[in-house]
Protein backbone atom coordinates (compact mmCIF):
# COMPACT_ATOMS: atom_id res chain seq x y z
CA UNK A 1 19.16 -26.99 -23.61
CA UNK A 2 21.54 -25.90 -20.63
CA UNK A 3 24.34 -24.37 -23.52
CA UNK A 4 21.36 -22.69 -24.97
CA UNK A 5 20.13 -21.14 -21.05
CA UNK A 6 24.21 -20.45 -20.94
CA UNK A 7 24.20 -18.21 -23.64
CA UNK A 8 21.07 -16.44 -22.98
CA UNK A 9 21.67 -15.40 -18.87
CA UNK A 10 24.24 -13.39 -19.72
CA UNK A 11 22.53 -11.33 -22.95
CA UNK A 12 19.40 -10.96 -19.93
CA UNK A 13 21.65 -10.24 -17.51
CA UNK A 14 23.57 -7.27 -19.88
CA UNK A 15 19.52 -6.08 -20.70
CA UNK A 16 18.73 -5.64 -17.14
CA UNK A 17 21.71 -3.83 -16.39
CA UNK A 18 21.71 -1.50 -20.09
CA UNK A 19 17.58 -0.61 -18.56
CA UNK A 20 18.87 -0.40 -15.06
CA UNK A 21 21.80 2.04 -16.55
CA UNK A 22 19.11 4.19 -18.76
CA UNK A 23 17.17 4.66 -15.95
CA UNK A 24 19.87 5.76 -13.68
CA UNK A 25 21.33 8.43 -16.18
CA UNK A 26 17.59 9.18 -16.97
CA UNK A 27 17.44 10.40 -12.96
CA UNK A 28 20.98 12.34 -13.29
CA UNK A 29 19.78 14.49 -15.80
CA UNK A 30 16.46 15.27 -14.25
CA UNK A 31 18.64 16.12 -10.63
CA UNK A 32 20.94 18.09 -12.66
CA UNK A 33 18.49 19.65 -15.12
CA UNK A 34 15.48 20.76 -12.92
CA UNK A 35 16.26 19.95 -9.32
CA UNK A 36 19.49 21.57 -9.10
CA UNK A 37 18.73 24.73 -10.49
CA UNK A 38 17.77 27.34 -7.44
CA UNK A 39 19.14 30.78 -6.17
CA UNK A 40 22.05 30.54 -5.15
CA UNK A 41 22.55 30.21 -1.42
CA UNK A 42 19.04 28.70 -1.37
CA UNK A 43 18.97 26.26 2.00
CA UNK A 44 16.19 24.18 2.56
CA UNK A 45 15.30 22.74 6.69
CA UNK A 46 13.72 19.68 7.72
CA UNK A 47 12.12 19.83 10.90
CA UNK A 48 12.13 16.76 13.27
CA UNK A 49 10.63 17.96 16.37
CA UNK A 50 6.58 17.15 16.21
CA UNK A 51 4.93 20.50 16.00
CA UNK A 52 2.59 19.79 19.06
CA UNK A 53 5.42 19.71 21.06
CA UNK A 54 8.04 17.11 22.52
CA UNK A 55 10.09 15.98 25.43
CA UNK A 56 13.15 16.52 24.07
CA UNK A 57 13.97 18.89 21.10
CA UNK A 58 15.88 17.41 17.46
CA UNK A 59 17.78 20.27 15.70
CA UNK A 60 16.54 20.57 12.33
CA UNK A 61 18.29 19.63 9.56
CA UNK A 62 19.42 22.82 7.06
CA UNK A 63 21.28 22.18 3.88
CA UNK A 64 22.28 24.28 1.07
CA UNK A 65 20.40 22.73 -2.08
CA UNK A 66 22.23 23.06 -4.62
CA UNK A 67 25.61 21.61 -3.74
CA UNK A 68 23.08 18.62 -1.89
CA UNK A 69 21.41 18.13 -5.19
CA UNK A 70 25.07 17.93 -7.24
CA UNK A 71 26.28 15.76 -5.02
CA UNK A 72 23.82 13.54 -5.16
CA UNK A 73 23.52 13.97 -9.01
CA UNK A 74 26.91 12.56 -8.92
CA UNK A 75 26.16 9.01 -7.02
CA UNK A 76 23.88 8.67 -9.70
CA UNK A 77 26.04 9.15 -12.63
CA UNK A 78 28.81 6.83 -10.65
CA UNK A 79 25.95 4.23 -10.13
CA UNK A 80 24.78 4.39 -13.79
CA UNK A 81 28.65 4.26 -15.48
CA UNK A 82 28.72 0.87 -13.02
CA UNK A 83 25.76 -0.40 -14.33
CA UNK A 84 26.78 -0.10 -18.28
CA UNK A 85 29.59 -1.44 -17.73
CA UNK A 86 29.75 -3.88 -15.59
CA UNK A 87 26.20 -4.29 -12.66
CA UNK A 88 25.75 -4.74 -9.59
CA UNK A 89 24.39 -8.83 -10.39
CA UNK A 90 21.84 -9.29 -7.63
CA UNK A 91 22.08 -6.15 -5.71
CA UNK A 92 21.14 -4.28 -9.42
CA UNK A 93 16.99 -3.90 -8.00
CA UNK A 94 18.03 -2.41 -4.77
CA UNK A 95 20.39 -0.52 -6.12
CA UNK A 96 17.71 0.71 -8.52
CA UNK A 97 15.40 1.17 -5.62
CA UNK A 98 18.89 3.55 -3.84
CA UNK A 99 18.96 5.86 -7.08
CA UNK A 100 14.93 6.01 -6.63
CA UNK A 101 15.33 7.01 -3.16
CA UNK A 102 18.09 9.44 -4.40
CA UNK A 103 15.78 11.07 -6.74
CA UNK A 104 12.79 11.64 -4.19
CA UNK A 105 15.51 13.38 -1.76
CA UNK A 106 16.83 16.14 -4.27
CA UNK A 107 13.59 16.37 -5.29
CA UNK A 108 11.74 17.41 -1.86
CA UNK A 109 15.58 19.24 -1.08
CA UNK A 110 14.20 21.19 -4.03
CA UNK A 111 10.85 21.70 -3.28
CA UNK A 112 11.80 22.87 0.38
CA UNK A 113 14.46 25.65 -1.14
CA UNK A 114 14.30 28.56 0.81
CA UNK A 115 10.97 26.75 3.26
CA UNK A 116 10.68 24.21 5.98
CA UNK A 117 9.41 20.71 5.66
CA UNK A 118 8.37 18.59 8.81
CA UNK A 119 9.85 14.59 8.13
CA UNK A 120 7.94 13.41 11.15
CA UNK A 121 4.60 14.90 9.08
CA UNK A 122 5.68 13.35 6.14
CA UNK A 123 6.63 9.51 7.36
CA UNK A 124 3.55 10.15 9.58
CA UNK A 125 1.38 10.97 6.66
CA UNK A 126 3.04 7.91 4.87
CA UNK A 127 1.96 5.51 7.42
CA UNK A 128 -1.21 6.69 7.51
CA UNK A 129 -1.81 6.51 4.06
CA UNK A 130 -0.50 3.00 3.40
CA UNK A 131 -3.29 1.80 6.35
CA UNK A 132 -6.32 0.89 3.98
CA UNK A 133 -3.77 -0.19 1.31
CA UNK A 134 -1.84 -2.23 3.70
CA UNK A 135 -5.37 -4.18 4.97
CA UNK A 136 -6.49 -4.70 1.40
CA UNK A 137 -3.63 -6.18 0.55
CA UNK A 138 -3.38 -8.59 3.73
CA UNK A 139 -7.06 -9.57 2.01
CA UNK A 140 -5.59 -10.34 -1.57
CA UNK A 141 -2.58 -12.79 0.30
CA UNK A 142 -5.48 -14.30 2.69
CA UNK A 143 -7.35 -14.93 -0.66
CA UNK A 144 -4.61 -15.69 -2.90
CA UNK A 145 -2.82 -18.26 -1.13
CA UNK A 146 -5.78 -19.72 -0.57
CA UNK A 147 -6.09 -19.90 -4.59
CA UNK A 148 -8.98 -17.44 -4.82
CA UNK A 149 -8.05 -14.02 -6.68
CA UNK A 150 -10.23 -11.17 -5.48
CA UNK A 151 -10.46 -8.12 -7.81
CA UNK A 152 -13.23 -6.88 -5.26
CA UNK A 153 -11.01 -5.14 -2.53
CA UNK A 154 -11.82 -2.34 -3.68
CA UNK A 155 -15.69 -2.74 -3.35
CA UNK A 156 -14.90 -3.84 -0.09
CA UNK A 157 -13.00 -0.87 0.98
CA UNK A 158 -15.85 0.96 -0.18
CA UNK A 159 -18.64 -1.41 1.46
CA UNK A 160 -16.74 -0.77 4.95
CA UNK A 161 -16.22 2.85 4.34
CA UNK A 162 -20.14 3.18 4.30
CA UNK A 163 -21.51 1.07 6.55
CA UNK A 164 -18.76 1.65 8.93
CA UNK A 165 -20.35 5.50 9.00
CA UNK A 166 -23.49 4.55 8.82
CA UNK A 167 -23.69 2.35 12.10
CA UNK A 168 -21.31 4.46 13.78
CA UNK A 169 -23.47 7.22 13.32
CA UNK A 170 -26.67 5.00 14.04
CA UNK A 171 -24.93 3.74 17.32
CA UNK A 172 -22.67 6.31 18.49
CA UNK A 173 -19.98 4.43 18.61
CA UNK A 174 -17.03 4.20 16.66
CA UNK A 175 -16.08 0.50 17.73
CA UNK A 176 -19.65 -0.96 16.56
CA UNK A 177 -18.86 1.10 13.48
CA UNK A 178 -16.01 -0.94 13.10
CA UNK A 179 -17.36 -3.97 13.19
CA UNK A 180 -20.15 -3.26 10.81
CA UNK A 181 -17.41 -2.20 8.24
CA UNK A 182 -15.65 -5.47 8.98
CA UNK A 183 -19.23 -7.46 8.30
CA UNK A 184 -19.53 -5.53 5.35
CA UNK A 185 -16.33 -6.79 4.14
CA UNK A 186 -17.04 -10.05 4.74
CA UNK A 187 -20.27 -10.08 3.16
CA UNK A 188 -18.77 -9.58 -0.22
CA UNK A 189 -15.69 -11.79 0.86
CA UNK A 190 -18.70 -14.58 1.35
CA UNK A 191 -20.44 -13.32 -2.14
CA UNK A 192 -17.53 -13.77 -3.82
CA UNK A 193 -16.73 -17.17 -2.02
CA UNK A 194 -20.24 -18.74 -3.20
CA UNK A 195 -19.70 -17.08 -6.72
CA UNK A 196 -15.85 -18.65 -7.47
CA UNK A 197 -15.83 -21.89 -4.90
CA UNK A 198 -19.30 -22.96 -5.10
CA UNK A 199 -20.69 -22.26 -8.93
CA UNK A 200 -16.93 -21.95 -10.13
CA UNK A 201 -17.89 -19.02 -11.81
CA UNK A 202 -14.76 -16.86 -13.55
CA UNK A 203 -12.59 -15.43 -10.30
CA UNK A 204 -11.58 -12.23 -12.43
CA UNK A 205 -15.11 -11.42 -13.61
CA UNK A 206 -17.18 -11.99 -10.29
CA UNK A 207 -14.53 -9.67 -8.32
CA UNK A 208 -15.16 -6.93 -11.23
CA UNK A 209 -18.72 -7.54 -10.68
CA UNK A 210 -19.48 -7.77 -6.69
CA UNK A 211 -16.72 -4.05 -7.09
CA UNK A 212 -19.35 -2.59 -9.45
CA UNK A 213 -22.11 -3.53 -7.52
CA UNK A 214 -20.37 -2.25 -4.20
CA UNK A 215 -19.37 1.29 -5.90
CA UNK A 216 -22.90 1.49 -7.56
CA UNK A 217 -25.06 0.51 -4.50
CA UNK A 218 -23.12 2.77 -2.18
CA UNK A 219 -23.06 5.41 -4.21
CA UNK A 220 -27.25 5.38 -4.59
CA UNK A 221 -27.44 5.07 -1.09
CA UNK A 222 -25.23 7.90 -0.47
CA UNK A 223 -26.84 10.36 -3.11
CA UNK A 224 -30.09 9.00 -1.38
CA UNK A 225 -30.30 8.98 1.98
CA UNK A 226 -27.18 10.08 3.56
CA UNK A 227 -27.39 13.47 1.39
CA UNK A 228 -30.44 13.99 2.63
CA UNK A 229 -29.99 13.50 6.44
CA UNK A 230 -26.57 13.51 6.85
CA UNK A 231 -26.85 14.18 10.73
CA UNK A 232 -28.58 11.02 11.05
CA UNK A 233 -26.49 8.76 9.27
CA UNK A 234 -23.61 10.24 8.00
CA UNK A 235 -21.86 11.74 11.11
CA UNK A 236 -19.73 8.55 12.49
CA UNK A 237 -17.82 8.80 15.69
CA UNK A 238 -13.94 8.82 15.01
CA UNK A 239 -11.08 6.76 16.96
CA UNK A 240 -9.03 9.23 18.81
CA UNK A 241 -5.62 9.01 17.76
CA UNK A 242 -3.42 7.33 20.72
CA UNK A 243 -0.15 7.39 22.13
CA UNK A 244 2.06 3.98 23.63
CA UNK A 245 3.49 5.57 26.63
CA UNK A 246 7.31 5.94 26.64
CA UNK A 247 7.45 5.16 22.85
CA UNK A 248 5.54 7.90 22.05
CA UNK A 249 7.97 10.31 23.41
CA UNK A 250 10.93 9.03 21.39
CA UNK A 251 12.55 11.26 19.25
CA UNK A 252 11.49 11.31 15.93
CA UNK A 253 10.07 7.49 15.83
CA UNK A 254 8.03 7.95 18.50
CA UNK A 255 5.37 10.12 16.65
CA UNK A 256 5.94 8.68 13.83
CA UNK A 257 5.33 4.67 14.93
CA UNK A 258 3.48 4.86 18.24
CA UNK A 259 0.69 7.55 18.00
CA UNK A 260 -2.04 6.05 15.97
CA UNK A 261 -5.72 5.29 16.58
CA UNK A 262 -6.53 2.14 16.64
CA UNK A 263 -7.20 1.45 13.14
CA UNK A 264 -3.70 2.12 12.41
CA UNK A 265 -2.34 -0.06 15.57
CA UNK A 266 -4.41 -2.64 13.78
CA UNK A 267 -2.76 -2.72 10.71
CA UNK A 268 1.11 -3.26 12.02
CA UNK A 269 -0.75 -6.58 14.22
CA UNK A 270 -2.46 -7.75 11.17
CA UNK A 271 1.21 -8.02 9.47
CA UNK A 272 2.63 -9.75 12.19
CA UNK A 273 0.12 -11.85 13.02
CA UNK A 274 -0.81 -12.94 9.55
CA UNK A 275 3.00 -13.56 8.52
CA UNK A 276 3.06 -16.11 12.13
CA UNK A 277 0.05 -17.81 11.11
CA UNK A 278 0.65 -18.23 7.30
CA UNK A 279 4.02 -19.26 7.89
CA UNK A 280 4.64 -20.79 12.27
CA UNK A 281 1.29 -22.40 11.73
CA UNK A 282 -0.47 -25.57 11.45
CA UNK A 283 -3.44 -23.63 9.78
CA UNK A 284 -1.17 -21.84 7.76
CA UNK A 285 0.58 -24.79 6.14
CA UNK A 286 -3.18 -26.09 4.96
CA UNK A 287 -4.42 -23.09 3.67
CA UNK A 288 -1.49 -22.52 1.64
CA UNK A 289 -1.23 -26.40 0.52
CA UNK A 290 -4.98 -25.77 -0.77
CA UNK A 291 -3.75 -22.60 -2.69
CA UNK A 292 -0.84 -25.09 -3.93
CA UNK A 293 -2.00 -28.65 -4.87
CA UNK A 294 -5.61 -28.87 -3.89
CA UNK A 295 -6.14 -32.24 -4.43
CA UNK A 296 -3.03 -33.61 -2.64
CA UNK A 297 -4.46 -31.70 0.06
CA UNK A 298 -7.84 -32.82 -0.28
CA UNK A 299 -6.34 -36.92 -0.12
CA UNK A 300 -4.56 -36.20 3.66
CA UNK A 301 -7.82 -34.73 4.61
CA UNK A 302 -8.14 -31.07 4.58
CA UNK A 303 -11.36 -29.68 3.73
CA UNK A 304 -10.22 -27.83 0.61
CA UNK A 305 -13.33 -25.85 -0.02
CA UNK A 306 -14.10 -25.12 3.63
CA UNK A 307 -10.61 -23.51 3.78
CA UNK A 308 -11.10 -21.33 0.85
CA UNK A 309 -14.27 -20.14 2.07
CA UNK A 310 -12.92 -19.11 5.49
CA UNK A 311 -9.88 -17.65 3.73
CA UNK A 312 -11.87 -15.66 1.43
CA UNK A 313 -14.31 -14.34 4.31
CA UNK A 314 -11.20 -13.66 7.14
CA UNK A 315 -10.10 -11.55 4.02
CA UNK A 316 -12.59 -9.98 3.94
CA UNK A 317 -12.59 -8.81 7.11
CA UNK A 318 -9.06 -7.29 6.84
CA UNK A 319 -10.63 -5.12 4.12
CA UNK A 320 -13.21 -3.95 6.37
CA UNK A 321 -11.32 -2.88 8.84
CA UNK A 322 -9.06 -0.72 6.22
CA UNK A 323 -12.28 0.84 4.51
CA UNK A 324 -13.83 1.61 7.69
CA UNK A 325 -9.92 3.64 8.10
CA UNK A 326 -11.44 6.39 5.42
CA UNK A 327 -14.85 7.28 7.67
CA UNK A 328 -13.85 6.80 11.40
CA UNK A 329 -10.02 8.21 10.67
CA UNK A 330 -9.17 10.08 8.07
CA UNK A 331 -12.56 11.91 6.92
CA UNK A 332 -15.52 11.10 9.50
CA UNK A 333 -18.26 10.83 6.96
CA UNK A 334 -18.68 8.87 3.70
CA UNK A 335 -18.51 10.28 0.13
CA UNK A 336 -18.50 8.52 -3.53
CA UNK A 337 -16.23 6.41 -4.25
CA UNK A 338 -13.86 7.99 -1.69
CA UNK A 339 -11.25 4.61 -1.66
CA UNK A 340 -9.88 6.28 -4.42
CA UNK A 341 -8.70 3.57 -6.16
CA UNK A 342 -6.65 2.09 -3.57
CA UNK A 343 -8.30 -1.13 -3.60
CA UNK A 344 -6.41 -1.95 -6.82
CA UNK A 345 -3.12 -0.35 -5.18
CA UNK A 346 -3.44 -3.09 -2.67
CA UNK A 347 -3.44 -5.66 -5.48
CA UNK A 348 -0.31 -3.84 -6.91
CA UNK A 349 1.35 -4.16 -3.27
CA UNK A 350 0.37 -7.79 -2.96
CA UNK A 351 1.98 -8.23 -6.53
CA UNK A 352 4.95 -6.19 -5.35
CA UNK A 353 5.60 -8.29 -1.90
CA UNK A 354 5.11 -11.70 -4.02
CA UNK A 355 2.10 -12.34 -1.95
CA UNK A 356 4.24 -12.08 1.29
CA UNK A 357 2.54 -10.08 4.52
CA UNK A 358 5.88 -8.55 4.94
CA UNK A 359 6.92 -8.03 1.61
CA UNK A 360 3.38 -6.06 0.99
CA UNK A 361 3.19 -4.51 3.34
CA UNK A 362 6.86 -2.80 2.34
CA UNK A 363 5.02 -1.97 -0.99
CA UNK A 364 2.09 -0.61 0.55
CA UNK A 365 4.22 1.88 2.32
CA UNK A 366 6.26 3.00 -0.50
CA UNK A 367 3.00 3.86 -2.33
CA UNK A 368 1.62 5.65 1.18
CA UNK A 369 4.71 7.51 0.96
CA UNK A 370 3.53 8.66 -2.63
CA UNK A 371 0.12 9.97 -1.56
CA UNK A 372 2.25 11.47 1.67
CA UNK A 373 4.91 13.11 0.01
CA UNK A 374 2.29 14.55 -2.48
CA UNK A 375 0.48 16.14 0.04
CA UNK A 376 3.75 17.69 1.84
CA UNK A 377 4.55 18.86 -1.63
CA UNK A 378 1.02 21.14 -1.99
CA UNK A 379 2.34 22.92 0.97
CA UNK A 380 5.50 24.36 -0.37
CA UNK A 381 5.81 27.13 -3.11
CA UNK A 382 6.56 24.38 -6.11
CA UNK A 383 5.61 25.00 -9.96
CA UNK A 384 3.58 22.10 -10.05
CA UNK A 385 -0.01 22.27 -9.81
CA UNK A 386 -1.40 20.42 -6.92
CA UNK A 387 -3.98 18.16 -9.02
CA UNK A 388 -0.88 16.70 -10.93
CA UNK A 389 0.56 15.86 -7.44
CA UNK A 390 -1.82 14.06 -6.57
CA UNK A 391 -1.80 11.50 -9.13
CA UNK A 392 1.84 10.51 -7.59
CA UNK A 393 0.25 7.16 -5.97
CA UNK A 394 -0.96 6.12 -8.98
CA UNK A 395 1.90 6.80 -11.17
CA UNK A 396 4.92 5.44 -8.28
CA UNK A 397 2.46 2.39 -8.54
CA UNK A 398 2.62 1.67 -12.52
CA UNK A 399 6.00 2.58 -12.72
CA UNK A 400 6.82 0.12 -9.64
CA UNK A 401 4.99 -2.52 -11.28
CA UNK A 402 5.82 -2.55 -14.03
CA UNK A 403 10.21 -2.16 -12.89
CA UNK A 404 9.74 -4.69 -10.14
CA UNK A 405 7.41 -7.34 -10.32
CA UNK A 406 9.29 -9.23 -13.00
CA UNK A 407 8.18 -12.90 -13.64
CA UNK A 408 6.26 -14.26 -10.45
CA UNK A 409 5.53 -17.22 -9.31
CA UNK A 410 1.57 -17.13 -8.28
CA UNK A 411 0.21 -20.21 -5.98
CA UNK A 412 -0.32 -22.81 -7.87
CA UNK A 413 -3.97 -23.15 -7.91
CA UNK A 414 -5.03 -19.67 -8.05
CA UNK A 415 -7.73 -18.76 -9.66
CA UNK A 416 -8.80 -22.35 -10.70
CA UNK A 417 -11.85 -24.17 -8.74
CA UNK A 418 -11.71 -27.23 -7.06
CA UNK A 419 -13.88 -29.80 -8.31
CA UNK A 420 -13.98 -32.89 -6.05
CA UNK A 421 -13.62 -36.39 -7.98
């Protein structure tokens, strides 16, 4: 047995680095090919001063795009001759991640020939995209480590979304709004709870279900009643976006990290504070001992099901908060299905971060960068029609799933129900 694991790390090992290598030299030629072919004397500038004005004043950043492009072309091709013949061992997935990173900078350099692109609009834009996905996925690692797999984030992203306009609009108030998206959330959190703790039923199918229902029953309403008097229920009172004093006036990071509304303030504290309790925390220990071995927890005297139940509902409420993002942020007022999907890209993240606060919230941004840098993109003069930029989320999203989630190691009780002897 251990000759026969002897002989087969290295032939994995030599895989991984031959598909690490492909992809690599697959990048150089796409830099070289496309991304390095401008005018001559083309420059492109990144601006890092925030348009609505600053304390003190960054130079921008002006670079001549072709030599920028070669140059990084050629880190590539040295990275990719490494990895054929010889890797990088351990480092080989962030070095991977480097020649990604290398690609998306000669690609904007590209797009930005001969234009101007603002980085604190872009990173901004990032962070502000990866706030719903962020919240859904501190729902899936609530749920999750609890051994409960919700497929429903998305319907609760939608759920919030809606009633999070509706009662701010019914109220006047965006902070009541708030929490009737987080109720909303938790409703379905506690639907699915009774559905997969208390009649066992199939995890998978009764989050498909309760994110059908959600979509559907939203959708009538909307179609409905909101079309019909949208003053009365569909104009919801926004957070006003804020600033930290001091921080705020940073250069660069200060726009880019401190001025958020709330919402997005809320989403950096739920990291935080979820990582401390998960992991500094008596509570934390039990809930994830009841996502591990049940029934050794059940024998020192946690209250296995209990647990779940308030896992799956505190989840819940994360998801809330980020649907209720898309009304009383980003939009102010509720349309179809207007989560876009990015219910299931907070699965993908908690998949990425190996159900890890930290670690998905890292994925979440990298796919908010997606959706960000697409929209900086529709801006500049680029041969690329704007509809097929916006399908960069989704894309970044299978193609980072698929290279870097690898073999994981779920909780292991997930998605199996606890019957009590």
């Amino acid at each position: 047995m251990t000759a026969t694991m002897t002989t087969q790390a290295p032939e994995a090992l030599a895989r991984r680095n031959r598909r690490f290598g492909v992809f690599s030299l697959v990048c150089a030629v796409v830099m070289a090919g496309v991304f390095a072919r401008v005018p001559a004397g083309a420059q492109a500038t990144f601006v890092l001063t925030d348009a609505r004005g600053a304390a003190v004043t960054v130079p921008n950043i002006v670079v001549n795009v072709m030599p920028v492009v070669l140059a990084m072309t050629a880190i590539v091709l040295a990275i990719a001759a490494m990895q054929f013949t010889r890797g990088f061992g351990r480092w080989s997935v962030w070095v991977a991640g480097a020649v990604a990173a290398l690609l998306v900078a000669a690609f904007l350099t590209w797009a930005a020939a001969d234009s101007a692109v603002s980085l604190i609009a872009l990173f901004r834009g990032t962070i502000r995209s990866a706030t719903p996905i962020a919240l859904g996925a501190m729902c899936g690692v609530l749920c999750e480590r609890a051994g409960v797999i919700n497929i429903a984030i998305e319907g609760q992203l939608v759920a919030g979304a809606f009633t999070a306009a509706v009662v701010s609009t019914v109220f006047a108030s965006a902070w009541i709004g708030l929490g009737g998206g987080m109720l909303a959330g938790m409703l379905i959190g506690g639907m699915l709870a009774i559905l997969t703790i208390k009649f066992h039923a199939d995890q998978i199918v009764s989050g498909v279900v309760l994110w059908v229902l959600s979509v559907g029953s939203t959708s009538f309403l909307a179609s409905q009643v909101l079309a019909r008097d949208a003053a009365a229920y569909n104009t919801p009172v926004r957070f006003p976006s804020l600033s930290i004093p001091g921080l705020a006036q940073i250069p660069f990071l200060g726009p880019v990290l401190f001025r958020h509304t709330i919402i997005g303030f809320a989403m950096f504290i739920a990291v935080v504070a979820l990582t401390y309790a998960l992991f500094q925390t008596r509570w934390g220990l039990r809930l994830r001992s009841v996502g591990e071995h049940p029934k050794a927890a059940d024998t020192v005297g946690i209250k296995v099901l209990a647990t779940r139940y308030k896992a799956v509902i505190l989840g819940g409420a994360f998801a809330g908060i980020g649907g209720a993002w898309f009304t009383l942020d980003a939009t102010g007022q509720f349309s179809r299905e207007m989560s876009g999907g990015r219910g299931f890209i907070a699965l993908a993240a908690m998949l990425v971060g190996r159900y890890h606060p930290v670690g998905a919230f890292g994925a979440a941004i990298l796919f908010g960068f997606a959706s960000g840098l697409a929209t900086s993109v529709q801006r500049l003069p680029v041969p690329i029609p704007s509809t097929l930029m916006l399908t960069a989320p989704y894309v970044i999203t299978i193609l980072v799933v698929a290279g870097l989630v690898g073999r994981l190691r779920p909780p292991a009780a997930g998605g199996k129900p606890y019957i009590k002897e």
